[in-house]
C-alpha atoms as a PDB file:
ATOM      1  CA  UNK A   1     -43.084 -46.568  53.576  1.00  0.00           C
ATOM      2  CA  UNK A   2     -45.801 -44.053  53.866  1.00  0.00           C
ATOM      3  CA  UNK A   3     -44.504 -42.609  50.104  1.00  0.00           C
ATOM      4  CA  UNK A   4     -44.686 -45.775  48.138  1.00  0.00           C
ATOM      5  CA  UNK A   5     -47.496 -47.398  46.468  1.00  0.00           C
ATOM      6  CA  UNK A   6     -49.698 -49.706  48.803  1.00  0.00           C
ATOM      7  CA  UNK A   7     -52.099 -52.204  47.813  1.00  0.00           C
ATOM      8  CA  UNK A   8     -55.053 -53.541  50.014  1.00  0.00           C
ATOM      9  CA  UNK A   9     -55.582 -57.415  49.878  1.00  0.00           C
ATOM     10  CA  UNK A  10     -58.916 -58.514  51.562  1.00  0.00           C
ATOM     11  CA  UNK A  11     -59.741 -62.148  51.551  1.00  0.00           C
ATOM     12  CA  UNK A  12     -63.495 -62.055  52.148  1.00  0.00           C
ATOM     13  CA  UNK A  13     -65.217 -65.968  53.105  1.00  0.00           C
ATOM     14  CA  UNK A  14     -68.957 -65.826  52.304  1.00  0.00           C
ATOM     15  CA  UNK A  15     -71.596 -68.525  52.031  1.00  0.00           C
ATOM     16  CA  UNK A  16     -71.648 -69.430  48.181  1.00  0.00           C
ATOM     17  CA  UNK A  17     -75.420 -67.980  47.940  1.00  0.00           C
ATOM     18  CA  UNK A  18     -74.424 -64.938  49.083  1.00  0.00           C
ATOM     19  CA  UNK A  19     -71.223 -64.497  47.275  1.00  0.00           C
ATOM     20  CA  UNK A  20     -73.053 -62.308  44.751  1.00  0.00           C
ATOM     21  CA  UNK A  21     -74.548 -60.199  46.775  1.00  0.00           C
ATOM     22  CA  UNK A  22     -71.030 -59.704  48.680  1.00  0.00           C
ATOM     23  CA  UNK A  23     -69.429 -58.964  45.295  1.00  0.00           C
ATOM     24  CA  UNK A  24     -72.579 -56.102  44.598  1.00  0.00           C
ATOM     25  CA  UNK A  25     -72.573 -54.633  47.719  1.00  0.00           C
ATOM     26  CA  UNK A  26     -68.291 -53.783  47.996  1.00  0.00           C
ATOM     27  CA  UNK A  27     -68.926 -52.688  43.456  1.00  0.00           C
ATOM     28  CA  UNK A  28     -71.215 -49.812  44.909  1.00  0.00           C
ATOM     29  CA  UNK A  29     -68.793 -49.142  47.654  1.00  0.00           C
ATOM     30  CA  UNK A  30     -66.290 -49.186  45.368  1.00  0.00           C
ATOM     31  CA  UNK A  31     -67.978 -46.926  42.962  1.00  0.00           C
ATOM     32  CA  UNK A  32     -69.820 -44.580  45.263  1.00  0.00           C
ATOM     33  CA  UNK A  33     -67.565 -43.731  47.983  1.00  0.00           C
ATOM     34  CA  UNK A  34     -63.698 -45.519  47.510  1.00  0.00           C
ATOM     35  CA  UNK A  35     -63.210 -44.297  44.004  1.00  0.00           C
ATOM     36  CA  UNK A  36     -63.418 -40.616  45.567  1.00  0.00           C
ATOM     37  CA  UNK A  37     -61.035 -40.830  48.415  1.00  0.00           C
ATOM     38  CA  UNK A  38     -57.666 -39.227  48.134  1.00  0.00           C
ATOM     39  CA  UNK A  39     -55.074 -41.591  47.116  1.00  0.00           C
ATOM     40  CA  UNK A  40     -57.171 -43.944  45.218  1.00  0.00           C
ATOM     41  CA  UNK A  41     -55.762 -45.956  42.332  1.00  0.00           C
ATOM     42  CA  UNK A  42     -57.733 -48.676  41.513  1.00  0.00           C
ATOM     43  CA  UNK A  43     -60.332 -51.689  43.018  1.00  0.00           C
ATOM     44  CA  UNK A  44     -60.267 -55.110  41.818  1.00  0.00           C
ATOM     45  CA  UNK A  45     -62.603 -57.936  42.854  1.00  0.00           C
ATOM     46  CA  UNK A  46     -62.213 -61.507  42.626  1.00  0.00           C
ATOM     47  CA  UNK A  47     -64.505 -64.307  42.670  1.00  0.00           C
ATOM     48  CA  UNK A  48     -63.845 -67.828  43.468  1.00  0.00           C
ATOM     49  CA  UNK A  49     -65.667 -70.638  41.070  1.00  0.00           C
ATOM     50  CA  UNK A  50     -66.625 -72.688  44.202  1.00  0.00           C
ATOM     51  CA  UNK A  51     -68.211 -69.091  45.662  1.00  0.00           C
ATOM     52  CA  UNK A  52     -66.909 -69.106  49.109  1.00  0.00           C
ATOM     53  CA  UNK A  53     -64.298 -66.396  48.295  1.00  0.00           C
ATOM     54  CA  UNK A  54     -64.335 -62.716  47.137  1.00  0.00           C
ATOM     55  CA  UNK A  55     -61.293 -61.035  46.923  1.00  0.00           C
ATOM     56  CA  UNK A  56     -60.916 -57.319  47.058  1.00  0.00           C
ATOM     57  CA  UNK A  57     -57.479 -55.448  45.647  1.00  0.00           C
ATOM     58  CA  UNK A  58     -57.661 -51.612  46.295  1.00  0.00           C
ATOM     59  CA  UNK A  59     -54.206 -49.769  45.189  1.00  0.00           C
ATOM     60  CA  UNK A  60     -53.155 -46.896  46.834  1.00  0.00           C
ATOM     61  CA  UNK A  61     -50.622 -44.030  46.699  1.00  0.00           C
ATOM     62  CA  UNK A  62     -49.501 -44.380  49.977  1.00  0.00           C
ATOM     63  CA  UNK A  63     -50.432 -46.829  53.213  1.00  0.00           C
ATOM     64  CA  UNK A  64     -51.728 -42.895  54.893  1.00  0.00           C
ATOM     65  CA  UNK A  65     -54.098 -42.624  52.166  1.00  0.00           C
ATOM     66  CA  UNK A  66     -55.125 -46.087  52.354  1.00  0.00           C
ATOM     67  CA  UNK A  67     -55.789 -45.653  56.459  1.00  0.00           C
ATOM     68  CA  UNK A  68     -57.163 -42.684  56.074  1.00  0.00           C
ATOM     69  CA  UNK A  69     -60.207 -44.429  54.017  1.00  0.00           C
ATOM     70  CA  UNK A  70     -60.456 -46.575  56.695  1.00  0.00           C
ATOM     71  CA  UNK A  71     -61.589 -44.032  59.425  1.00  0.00           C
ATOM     72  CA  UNK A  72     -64.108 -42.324  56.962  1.00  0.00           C
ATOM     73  CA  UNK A  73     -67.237 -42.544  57.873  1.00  0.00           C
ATOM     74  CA  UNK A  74     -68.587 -43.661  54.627  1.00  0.00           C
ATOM     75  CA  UNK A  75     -66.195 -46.435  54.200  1.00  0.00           C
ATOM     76  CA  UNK A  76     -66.905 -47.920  57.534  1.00  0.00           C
ATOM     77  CA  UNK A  77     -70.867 -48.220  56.777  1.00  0.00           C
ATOM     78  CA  UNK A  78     -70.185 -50.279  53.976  1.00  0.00           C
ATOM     79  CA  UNK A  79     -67.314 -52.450  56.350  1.00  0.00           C
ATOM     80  CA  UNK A  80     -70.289 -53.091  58.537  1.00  0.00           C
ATOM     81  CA  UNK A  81     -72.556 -54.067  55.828  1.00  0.00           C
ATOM     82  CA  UNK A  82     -70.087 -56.403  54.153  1.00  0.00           C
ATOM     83  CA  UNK A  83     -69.406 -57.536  57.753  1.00  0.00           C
ATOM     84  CA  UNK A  84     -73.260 -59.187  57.738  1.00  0.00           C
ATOM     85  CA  UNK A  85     -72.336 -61.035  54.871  1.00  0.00           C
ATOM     86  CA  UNK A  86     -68.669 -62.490  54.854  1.00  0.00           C
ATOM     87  CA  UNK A  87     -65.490 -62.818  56.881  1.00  0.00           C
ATOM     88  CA  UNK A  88     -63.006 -60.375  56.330  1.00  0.00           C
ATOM     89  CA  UNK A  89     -59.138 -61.090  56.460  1.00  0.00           C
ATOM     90  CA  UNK A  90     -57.459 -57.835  55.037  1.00  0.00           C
ATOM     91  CA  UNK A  91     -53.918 -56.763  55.055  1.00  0.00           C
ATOM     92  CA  UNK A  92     -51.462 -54.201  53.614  1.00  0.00           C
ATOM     93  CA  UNK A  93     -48.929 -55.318  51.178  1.00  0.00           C
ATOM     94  CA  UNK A  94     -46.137 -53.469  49.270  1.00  0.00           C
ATOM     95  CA  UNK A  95     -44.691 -55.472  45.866  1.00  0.00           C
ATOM     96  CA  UNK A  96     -41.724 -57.410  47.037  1.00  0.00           C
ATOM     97  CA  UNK A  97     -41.169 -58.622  43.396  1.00  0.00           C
ATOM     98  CA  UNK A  98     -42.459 -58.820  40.413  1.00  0.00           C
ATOM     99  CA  UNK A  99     -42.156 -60.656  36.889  1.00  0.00           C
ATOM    100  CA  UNK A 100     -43.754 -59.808  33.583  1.00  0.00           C
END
């Protein structure tokens, strides 16, 4: 699976006062040290109208590429600052199907 297209799902629950400053804070992650790692497709966030969710949808070329942004150093500073503001659920997915 490591050759095929991976996508990052990560359910984030955050206090509705906070939920912009959750959605901020992973948009400069995004843009200052994601967009740069090998591998990288694209980052889409999502906000919930009631505010208690954000959720984040990274694409990858592969799931290696995907764990190797994980383990950089960079990327885990901003997982422990989004980790003082919301709960994080992520997971791995690869399409199963899809309809246009």
């Amino acid at each position: 699976m490591s050759d095929q297209p991976v996508t990052l799902v990560n359910i984030l629950d955050v206090e509705p006062d906070r939920q912009q400053e959750l959605i901020d804070l992973l948009t400069r992650g995004g843009e200052e040290v994601i967009r740069h790692r090998p591998g990288f497709v694209s980052l889409t966030l999502f906000a919930s109208h009631d505010r208690r969710r954000v959720i984040n949808v990274a694409q990858w070329i592969s799931a290696a590429d995907a764990a190797a942004t994980q383990s950089d150093p960079h990327a885990a500073d901003y997982a422990a600052r989004v980790a003082t503001v919301a709960t994080a659920t992520p997971g791995l997915y690869s399409i199963a199907s899809e309809i246009r």
